[in-house]
PDB file of N, CA and C in Angstrom:
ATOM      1  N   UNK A   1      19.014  18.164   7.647  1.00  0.00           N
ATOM      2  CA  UNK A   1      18.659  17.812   6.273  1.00  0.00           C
ATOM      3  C   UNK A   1      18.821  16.308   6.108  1.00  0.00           C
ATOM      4  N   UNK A   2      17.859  15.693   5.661  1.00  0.00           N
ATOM      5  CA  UNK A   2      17.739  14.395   5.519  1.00  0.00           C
ATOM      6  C   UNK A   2      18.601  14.044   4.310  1.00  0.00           C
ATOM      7  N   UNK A   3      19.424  12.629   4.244  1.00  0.00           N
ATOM      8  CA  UNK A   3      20.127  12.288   3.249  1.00  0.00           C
ATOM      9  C   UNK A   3      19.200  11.784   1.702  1.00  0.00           C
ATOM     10  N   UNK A   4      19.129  11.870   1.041  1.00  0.00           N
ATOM     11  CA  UNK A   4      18.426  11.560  -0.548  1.00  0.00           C
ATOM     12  C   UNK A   4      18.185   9.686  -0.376  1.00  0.00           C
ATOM     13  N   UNK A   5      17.078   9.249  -0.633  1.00  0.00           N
ATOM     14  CA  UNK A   5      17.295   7.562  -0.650  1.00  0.00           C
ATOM     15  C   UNK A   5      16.862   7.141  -2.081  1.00  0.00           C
ATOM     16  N   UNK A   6      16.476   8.384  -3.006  1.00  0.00           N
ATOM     17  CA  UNK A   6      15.874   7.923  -4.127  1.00  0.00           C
ATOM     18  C   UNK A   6      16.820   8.681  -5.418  1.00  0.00           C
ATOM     19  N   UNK A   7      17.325   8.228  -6.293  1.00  0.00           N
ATOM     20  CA  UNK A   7      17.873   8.919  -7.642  1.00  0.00           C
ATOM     21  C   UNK A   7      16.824   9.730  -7.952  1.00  0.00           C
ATOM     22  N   UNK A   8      17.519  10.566  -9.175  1.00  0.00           N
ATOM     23  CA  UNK A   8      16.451  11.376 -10.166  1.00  0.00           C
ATOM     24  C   UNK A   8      15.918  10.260 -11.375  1.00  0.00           C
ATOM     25  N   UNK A   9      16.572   9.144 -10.983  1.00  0.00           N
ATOM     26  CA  UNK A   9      16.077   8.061 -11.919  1.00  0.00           C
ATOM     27  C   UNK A   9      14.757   7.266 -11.539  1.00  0.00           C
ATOM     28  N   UNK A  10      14.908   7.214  -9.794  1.00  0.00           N
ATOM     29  CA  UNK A  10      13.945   6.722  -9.097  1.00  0.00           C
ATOM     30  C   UNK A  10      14.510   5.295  -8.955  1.00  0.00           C
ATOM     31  N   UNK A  11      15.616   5.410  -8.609  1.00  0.00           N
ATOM     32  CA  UNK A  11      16.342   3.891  -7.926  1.00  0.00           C
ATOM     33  C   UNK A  11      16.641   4.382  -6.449  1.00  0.00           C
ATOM     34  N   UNK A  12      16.661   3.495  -5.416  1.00  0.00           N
ATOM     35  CA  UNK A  12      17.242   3.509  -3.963  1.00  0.00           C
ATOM     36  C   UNK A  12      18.735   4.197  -4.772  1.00  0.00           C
ATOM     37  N   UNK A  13      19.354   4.928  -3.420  1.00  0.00           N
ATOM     38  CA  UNK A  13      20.338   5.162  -2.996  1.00  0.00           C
ATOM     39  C   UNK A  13      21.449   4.182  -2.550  1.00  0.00           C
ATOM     40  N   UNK A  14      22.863   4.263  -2.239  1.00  0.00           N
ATOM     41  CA  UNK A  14      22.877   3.739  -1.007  1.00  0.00           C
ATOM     42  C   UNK A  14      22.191   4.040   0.386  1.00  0.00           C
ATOM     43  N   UNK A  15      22.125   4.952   0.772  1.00  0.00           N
ATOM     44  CA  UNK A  15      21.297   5.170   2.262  1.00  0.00           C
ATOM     45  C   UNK A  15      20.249   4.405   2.448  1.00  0.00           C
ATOM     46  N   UNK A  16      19.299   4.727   0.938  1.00  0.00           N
ATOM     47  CA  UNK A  16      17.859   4.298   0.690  1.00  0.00           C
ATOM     48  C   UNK A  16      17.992   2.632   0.876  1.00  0.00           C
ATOM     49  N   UNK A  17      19.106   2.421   0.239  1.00  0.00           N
ATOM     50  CA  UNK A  17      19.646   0.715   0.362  1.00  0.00           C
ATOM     51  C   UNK A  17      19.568   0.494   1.548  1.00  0.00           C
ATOM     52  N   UNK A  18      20.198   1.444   2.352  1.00  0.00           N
ATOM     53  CA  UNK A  18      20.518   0.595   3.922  1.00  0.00           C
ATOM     54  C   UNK A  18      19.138   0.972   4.691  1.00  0.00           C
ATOM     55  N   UNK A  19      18.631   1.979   4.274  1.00  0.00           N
ATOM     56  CA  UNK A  19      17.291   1.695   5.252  1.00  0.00           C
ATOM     57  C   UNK A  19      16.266   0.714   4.837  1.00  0.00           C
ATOM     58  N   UNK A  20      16.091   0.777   3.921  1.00  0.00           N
ATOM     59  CA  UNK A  20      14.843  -0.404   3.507  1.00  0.00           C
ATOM     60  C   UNK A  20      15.656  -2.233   4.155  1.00  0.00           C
ATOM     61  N   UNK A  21      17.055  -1.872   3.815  1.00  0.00           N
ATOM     62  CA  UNK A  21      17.542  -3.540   4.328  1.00  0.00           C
ATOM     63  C   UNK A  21      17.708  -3.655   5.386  1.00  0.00           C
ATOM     64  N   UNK A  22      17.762  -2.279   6.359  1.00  0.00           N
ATOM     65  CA  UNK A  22      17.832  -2.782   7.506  1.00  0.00           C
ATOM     66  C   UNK A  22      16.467  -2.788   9.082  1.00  0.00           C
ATOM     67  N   UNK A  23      16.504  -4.119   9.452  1.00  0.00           N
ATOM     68  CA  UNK A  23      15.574  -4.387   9.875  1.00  0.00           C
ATOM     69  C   UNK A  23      15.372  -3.367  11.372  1.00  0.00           C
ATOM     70  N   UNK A  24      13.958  -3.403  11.247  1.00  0.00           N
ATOM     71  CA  UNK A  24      13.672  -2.475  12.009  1.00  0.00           C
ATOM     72  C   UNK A  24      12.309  -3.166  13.302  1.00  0.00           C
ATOM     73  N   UNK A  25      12.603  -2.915  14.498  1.00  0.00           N
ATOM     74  CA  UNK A  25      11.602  -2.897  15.909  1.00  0.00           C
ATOM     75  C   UNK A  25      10.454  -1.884  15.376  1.00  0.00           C
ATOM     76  N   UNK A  26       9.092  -2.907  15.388  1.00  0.00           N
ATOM     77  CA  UNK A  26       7.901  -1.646  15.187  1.00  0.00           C
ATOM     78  C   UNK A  26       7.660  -1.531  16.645  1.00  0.00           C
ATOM     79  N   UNK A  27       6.746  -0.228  17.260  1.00  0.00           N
ATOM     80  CA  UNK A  27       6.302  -0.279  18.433  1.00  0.00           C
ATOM     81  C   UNK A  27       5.293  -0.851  18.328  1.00  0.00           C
ATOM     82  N   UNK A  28       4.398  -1.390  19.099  1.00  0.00           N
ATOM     83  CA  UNK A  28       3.175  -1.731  19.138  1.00  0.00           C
ATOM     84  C   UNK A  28       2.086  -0.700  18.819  1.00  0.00           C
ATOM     85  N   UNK A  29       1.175  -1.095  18.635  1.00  0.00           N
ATOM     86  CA  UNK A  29       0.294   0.090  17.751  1.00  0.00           C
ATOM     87  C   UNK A  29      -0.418   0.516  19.409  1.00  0.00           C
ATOM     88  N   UNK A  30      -0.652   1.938  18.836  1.00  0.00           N
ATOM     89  CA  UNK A  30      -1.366   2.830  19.694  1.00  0.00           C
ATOM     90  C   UNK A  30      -2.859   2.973  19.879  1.00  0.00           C
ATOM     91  N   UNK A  31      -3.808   3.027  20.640  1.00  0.00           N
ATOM     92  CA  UNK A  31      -5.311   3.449  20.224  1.00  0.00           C
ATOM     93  C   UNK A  31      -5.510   4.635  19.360  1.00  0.00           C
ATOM     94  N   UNK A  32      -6.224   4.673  18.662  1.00  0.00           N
ATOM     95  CA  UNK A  32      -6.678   6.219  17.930  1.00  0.00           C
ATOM     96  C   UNK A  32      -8.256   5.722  17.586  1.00  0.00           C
ATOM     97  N   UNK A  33      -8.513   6.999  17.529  1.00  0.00           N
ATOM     98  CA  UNK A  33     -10.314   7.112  17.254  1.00  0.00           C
ATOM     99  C   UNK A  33     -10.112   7.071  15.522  1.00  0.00           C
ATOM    100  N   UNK A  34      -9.533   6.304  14.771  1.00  0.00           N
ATOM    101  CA  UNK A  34      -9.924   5.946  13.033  1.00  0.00           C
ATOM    102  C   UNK A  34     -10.390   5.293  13.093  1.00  0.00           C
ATOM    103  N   UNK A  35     -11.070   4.145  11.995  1.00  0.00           N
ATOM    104  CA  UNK A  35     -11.316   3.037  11.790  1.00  0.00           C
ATOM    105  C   UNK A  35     -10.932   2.104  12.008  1.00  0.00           C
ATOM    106  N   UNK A  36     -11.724   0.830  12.285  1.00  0.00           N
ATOM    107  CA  UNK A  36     -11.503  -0.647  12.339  1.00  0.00           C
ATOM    108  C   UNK A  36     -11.059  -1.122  11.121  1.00  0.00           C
ATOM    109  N   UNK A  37      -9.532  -1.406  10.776  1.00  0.00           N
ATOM    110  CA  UNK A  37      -9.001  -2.136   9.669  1.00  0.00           C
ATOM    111  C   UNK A  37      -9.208  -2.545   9.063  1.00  0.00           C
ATOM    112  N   UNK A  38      -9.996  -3.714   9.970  1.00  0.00           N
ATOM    113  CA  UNK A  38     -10.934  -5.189   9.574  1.00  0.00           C
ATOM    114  C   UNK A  38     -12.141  -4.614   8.978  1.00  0.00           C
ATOM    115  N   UNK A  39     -12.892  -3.854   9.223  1.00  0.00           N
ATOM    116  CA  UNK A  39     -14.175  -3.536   8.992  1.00  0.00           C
ATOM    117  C   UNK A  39     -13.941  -2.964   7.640  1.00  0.00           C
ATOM    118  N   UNK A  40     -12.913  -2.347   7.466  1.00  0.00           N
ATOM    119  CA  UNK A  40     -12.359  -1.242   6.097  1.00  0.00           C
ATOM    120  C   UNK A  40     -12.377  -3.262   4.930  1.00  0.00           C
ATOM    121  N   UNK A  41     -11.426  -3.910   5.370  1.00  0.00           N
ATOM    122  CA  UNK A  41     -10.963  -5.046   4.340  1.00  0.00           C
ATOM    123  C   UNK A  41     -12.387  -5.645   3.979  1.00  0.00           C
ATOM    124  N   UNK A  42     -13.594  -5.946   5.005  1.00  0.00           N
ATOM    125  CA  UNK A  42     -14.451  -6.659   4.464  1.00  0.00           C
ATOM    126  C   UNK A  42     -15.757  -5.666   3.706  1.00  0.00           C
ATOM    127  N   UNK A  43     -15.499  -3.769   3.942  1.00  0.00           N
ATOM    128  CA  UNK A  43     -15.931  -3.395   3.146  1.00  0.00           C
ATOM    129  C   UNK A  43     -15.181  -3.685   0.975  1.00  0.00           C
ATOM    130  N   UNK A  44     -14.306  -3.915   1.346  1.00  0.00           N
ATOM    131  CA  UNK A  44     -13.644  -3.883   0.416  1.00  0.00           C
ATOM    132  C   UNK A  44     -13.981  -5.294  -0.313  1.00  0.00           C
ATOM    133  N   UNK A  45     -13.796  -6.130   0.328  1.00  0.00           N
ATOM    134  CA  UNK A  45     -14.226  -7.462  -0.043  1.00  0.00           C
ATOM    135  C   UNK A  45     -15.738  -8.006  -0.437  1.00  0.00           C
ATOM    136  N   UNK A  46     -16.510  -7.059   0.176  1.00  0.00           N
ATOM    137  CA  UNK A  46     -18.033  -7.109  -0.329  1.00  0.00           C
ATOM    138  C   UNK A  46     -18.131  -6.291  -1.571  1.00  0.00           C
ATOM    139  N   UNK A  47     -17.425  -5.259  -2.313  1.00  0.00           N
ATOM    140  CA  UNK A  47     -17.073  -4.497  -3.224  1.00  0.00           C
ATOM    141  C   UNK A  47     -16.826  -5.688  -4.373  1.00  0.00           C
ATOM    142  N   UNK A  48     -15.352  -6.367  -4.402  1.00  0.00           N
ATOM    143  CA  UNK A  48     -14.509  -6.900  -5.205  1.00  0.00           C
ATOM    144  C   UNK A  48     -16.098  -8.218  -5.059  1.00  0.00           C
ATOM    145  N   UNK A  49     -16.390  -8.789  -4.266  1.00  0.00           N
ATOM    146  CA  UNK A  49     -17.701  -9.209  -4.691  1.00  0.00           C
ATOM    147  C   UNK A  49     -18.690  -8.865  -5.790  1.00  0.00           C
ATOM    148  N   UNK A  50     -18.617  -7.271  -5.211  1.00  0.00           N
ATOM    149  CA  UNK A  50     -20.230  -7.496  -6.524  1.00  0.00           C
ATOM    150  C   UNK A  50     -19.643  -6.971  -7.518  1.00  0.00           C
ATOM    151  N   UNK A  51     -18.025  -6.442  -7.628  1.00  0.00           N
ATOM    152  CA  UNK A  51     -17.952  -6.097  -8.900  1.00  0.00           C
ATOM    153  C   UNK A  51     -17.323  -7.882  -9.854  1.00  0.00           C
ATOM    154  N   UNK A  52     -16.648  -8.482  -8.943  1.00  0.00           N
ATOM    155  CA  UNK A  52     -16.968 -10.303  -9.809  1.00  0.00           C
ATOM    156  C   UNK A  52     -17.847 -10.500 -10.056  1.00  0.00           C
ATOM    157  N   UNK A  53     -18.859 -10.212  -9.551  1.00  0.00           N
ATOM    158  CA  UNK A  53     -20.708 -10.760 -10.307  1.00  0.00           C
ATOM    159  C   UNK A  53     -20.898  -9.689 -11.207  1.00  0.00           C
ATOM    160  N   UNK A  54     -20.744  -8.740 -11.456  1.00  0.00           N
ATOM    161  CA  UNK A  54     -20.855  -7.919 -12.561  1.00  0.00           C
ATOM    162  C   UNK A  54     -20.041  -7.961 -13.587  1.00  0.00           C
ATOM    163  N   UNK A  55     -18.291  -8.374 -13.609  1.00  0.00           N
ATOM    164  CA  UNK A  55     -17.644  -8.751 -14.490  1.00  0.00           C
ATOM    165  C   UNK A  55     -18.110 -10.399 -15.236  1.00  0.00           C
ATOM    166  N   UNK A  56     -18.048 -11.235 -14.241  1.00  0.00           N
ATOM    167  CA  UNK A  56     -17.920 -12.507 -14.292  1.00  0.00           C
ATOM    168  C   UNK A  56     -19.367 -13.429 -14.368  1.00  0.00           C
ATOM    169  N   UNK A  57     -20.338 -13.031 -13.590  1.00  0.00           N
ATOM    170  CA  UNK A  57     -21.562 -13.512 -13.997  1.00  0.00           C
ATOM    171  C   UNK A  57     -21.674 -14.703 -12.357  1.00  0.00           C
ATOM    172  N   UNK A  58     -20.242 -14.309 -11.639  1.00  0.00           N
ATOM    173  CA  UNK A  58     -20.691 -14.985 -10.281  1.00  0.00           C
ATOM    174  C   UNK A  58     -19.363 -14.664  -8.962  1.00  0.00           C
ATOM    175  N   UNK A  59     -19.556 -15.268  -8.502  1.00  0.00           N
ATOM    176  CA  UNK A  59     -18.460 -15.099  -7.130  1.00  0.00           C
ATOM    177  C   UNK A  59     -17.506 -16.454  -7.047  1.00  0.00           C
ATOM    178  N   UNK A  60     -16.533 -15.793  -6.558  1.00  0.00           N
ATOM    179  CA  UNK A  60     -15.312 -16.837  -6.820  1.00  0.00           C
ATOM    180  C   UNK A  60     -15.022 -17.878  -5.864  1.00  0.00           C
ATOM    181  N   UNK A  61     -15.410 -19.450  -6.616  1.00  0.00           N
ATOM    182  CA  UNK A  61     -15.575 -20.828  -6.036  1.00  0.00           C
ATOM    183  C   UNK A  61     -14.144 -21.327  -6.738  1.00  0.00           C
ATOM    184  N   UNK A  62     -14.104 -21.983  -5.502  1.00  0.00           N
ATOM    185  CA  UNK A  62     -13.011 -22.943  -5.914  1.00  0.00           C
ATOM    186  C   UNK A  62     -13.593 -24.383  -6.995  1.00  0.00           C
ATOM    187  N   UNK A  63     -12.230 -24.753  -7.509  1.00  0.00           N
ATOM    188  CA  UNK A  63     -12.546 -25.448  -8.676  1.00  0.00           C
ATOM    189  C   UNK A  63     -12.858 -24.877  -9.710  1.00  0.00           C
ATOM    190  N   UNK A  64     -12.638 -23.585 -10.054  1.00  0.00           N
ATOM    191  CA  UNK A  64     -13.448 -22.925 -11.073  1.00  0.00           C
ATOM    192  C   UNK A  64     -12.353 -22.810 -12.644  1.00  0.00           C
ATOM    193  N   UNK A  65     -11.861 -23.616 -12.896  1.00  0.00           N
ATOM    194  CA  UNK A  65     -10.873 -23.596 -14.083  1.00  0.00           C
ATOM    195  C   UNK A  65      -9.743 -23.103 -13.852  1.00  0.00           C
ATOM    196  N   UNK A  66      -9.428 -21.809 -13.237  1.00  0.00           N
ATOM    197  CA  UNK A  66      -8.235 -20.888 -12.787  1.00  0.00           C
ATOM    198  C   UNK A  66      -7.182 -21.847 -11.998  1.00  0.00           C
ATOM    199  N   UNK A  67      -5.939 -21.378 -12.076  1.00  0.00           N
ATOM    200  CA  UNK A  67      -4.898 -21.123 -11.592  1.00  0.00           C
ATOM    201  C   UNK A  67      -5.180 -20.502 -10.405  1.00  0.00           C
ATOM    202  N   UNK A  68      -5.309 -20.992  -9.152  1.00  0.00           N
ATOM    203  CA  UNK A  68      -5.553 -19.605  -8.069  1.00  0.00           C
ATOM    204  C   UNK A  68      -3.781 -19.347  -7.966  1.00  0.00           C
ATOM    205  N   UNK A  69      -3.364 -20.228  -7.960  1.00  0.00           N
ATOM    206  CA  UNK A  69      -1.508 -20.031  -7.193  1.00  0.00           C
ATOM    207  C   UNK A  69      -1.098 -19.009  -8.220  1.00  0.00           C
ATOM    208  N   UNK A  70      -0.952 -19.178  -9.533  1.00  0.00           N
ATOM    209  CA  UNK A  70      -0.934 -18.298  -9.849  1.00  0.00           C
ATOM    210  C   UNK A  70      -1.280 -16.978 -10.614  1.00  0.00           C
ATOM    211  N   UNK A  71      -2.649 -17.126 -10.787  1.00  0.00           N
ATOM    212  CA  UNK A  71      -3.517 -15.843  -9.928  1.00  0.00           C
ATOM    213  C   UNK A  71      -3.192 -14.886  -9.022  1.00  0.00           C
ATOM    214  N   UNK A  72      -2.583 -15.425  -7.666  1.00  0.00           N
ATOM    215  CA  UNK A  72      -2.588 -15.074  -6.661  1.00  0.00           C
ATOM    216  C   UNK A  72      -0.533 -14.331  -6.760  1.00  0.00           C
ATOM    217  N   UNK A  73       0.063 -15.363  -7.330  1.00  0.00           N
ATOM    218  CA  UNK A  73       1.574 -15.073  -7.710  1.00  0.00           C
ATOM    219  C   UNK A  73       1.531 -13.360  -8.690  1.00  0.00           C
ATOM    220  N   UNK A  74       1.086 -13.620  -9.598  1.00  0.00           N
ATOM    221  CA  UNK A  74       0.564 -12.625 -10.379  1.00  0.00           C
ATOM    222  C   UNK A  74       0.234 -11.391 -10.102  1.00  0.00           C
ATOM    223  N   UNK A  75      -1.022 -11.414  -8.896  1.00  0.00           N
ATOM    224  CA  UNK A  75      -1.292 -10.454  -8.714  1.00  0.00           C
ATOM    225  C   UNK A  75      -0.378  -9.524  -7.313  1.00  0.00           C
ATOM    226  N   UNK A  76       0.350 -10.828  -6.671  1.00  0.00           N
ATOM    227  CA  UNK A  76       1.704 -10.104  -5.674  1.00  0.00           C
ATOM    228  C   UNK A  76       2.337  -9.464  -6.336  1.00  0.00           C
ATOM    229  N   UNK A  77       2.988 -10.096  -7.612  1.00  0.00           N
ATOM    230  CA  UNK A  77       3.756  -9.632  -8.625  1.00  0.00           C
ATOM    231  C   UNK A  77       3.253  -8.100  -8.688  1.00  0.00           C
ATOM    232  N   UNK A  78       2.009  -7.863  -9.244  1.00  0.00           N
ATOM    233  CA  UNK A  78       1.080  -6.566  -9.286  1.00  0.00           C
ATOM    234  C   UNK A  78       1.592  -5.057  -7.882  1.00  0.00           C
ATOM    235  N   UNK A  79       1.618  -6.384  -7.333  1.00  0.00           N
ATOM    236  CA  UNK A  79       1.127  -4.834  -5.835  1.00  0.00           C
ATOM    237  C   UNK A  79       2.865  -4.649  -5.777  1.00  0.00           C
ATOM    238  N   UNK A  80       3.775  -5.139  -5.581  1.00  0.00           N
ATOM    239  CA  UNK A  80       5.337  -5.155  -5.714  1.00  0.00           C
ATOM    240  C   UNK A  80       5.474  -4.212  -6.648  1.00  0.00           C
ATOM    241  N   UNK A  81       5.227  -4.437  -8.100  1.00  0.00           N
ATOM    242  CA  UNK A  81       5.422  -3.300  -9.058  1.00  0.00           C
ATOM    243  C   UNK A  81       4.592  -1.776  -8.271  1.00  0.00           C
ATOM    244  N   UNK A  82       3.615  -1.875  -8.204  1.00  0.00           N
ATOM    245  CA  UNK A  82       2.769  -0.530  -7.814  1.00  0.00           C
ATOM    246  C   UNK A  82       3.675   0.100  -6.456  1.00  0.00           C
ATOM    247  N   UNK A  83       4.251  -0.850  -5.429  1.00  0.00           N
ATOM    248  CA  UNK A  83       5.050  -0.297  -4.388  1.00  0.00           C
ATOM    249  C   UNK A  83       6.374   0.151  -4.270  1.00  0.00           C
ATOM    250  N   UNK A  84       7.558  -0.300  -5.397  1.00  0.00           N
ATOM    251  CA  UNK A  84       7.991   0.268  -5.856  1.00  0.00           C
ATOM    252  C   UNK A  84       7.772   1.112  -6.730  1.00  0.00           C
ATOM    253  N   UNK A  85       7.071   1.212  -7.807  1.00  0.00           N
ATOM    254  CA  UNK A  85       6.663   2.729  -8.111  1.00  0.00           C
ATOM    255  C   UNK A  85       6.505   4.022  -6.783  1.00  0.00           C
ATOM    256  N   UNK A  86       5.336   3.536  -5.824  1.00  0.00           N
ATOM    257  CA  UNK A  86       5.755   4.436  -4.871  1.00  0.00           C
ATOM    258  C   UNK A  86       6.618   4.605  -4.136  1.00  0.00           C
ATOM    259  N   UNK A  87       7.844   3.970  -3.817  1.00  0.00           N
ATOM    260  CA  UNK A  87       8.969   4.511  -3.531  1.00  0.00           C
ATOM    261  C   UNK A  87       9.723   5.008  -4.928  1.00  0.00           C
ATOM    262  N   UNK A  88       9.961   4.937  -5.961  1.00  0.00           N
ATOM    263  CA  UNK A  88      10.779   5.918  -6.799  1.00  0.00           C
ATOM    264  C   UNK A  88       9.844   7.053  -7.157  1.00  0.00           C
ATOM    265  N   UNK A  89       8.853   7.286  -7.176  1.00  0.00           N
ATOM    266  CA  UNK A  89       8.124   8.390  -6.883  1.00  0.00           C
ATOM    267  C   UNK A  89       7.831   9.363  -5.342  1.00  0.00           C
ATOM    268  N   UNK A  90       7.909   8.454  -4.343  1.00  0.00           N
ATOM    269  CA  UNK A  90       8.020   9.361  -3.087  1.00  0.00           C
ATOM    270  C   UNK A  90       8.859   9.232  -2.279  1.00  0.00           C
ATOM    271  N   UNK A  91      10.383   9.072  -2.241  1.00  0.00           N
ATOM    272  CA  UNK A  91      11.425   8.496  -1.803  1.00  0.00           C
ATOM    273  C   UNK A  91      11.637   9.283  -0.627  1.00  0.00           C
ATOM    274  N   UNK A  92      10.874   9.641   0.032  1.00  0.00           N
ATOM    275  CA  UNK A  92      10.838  10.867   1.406  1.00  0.00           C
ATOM    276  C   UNK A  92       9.145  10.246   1.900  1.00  0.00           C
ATOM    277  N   UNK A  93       9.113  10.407   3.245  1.00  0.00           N
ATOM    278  CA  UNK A  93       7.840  10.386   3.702  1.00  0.00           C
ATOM    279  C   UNK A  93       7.089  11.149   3.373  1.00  0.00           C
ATOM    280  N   UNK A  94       7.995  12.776   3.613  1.00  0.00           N
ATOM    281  CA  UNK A  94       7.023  13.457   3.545  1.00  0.00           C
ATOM    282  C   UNK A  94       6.193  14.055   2.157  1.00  0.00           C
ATOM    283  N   UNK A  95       6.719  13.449   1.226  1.00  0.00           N
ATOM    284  CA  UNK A  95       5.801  13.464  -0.528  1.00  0.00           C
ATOM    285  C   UNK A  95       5.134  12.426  -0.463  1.00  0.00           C
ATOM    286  N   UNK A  96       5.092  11.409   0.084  1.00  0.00           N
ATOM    287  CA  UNK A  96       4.224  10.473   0.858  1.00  0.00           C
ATOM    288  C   UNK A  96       3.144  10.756   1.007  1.00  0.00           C
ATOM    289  N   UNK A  97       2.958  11.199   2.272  1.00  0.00           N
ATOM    290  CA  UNK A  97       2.197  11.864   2.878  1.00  0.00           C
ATOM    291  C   UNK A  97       1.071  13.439   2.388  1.00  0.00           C
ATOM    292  N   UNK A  98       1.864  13.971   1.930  1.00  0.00           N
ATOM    293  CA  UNK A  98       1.128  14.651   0.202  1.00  0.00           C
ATOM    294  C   UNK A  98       0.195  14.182  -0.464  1.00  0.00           C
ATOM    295  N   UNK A  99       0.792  13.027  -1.052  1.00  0.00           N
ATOM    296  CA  UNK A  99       0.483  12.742  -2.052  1.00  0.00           C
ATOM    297  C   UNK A  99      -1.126  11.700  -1.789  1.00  0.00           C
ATOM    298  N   UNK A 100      -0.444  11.009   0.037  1.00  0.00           N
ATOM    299  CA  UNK A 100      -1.890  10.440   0.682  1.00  0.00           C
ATOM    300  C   UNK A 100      -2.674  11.422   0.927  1.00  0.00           C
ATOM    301  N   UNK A 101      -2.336  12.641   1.125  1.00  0.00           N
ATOM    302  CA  UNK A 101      -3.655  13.508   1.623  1.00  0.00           C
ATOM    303  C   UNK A 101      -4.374  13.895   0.601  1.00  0.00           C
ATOM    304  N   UNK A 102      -3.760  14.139  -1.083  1.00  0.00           N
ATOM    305  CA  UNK A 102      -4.548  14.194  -2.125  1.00  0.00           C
ATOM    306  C   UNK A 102      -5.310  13.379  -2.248  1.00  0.00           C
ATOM    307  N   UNK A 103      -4.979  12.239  -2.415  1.00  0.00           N
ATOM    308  CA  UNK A 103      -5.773  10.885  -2.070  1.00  0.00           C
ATOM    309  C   UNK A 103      -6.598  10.897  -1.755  1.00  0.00           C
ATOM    310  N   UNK A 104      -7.079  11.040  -0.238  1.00  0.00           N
ATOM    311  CA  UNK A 104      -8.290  11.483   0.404  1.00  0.00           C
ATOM    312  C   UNK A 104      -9.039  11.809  -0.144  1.00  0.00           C
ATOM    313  N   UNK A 105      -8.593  13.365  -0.220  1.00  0.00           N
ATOM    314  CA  UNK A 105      -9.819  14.637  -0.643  1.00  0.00           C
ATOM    315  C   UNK A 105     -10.070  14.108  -2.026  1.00  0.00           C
ATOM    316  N   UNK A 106      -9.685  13.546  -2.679  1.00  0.00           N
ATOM    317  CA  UNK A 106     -10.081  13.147  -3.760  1.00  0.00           C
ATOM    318  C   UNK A 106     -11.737  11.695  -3.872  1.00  0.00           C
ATOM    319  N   UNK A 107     -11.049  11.236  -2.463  1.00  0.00           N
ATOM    320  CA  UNK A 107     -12.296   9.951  -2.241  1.00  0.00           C
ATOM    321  C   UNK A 107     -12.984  10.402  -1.251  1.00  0.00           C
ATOM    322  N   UNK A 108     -13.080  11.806  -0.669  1.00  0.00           N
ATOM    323  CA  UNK A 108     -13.973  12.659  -0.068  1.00  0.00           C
ATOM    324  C   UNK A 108     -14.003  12.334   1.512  1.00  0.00           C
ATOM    325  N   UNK A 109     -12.539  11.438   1.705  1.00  0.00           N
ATOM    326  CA  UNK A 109     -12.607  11.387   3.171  1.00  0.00           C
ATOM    327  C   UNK A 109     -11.682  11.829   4.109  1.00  0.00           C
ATOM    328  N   UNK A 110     -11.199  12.147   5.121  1.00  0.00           N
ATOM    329  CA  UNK A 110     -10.613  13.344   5.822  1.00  0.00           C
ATOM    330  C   UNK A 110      -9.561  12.949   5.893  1.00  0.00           C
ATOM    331  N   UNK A 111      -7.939  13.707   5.690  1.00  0.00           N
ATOM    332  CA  UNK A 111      -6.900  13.052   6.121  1.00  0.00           C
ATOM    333  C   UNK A 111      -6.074  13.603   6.855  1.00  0.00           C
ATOM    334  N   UNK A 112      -6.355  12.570   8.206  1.00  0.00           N
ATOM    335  CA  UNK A 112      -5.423  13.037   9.639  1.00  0.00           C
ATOM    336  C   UNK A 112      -3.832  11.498   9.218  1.00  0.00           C
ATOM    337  N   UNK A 113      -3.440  11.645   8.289  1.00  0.00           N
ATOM    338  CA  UNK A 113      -2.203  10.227   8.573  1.00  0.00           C
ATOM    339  C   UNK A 113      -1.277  10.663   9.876  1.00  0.00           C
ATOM    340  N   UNK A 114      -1.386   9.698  10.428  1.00  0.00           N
ATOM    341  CA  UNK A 114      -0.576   9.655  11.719  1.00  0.00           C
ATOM    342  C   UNK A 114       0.663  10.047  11.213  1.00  0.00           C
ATOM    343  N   UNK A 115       1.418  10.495  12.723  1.00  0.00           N
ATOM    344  CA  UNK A 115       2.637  11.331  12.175  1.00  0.00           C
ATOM    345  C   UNK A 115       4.027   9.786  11.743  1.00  0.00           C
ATOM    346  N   UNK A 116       4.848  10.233  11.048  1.00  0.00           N
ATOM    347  CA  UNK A 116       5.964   9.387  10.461  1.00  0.00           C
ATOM    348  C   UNK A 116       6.960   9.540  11.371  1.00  0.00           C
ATOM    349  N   UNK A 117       7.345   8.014  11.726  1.00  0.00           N
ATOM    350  CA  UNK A 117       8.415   8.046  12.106  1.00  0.00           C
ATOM    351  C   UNK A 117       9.451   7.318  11.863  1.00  0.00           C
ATOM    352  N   UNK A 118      10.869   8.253  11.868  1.00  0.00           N
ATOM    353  CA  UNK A 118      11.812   8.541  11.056  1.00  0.00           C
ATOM    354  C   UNK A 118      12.752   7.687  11.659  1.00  0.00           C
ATOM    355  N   UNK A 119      13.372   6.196  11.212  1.00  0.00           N
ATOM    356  CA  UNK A 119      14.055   5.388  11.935  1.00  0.00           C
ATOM    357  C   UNK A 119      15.516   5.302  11.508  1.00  0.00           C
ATOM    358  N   UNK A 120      15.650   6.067  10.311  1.00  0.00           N
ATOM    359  CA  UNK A 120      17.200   6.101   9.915  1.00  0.00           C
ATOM    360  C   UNK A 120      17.913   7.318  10.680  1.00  0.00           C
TER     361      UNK A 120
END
């Protein structure tokens, strides 16, 4: 039985404390027949393209009035909040992993997530 890393409040634990702080050896990544990463980011990036020309009336040049620094501060700020949310919401891999496979079937594409591994 695995130790709890998340409250019913949705704060780390201690345990949860010591695994997230403590640093960890990745292995090197493995071959698998999924997708090209890269190919996934610049679909994504041709997206956030045409939806700026549809919000904005063009694509994003420098010099353009904005703040990029912080723009860019802002929107880290953004993904930090959203990632802790998913850890006080899935404080186990395996509701994780759930919750990615809903995911999927929801954006109609197949989900094999590689298996988790468990370093605490």
């Amino acid at each position: 039985m695995s130790k709890r890393l998340i409250d019913d409040q949705g704060r780390l634990t201690d345990e949860g404390r010591r695994r997230w702080e403590t640093p960890r050896e990745q292995p090197p990544p493995t071959p698998s027949s999924g997708p090209c990463i890269q190919d996934l980011v610049i679909e994504d990036i041709r997206e956030r393209t045409r939806l700026g020309i549809e919000r904005y009336g063009t694509v994003l040049r420098p010099h353009n009035g904005r703040d990029a620094l912080r723009d860019a501060y802002e929107e880290a700020m953004d993904l930090v909040i959203y990632l802790r949310q998913v850890i006080a919401e899935f404080g186990d891999t395996e509701g994780l992993q759930v919750r990615l496979r809903g995911w999927c079937e929801h954006c109609g594409q197949e989900s094999t997530p590689a298996p988790v591994m468990d370093n605490g």
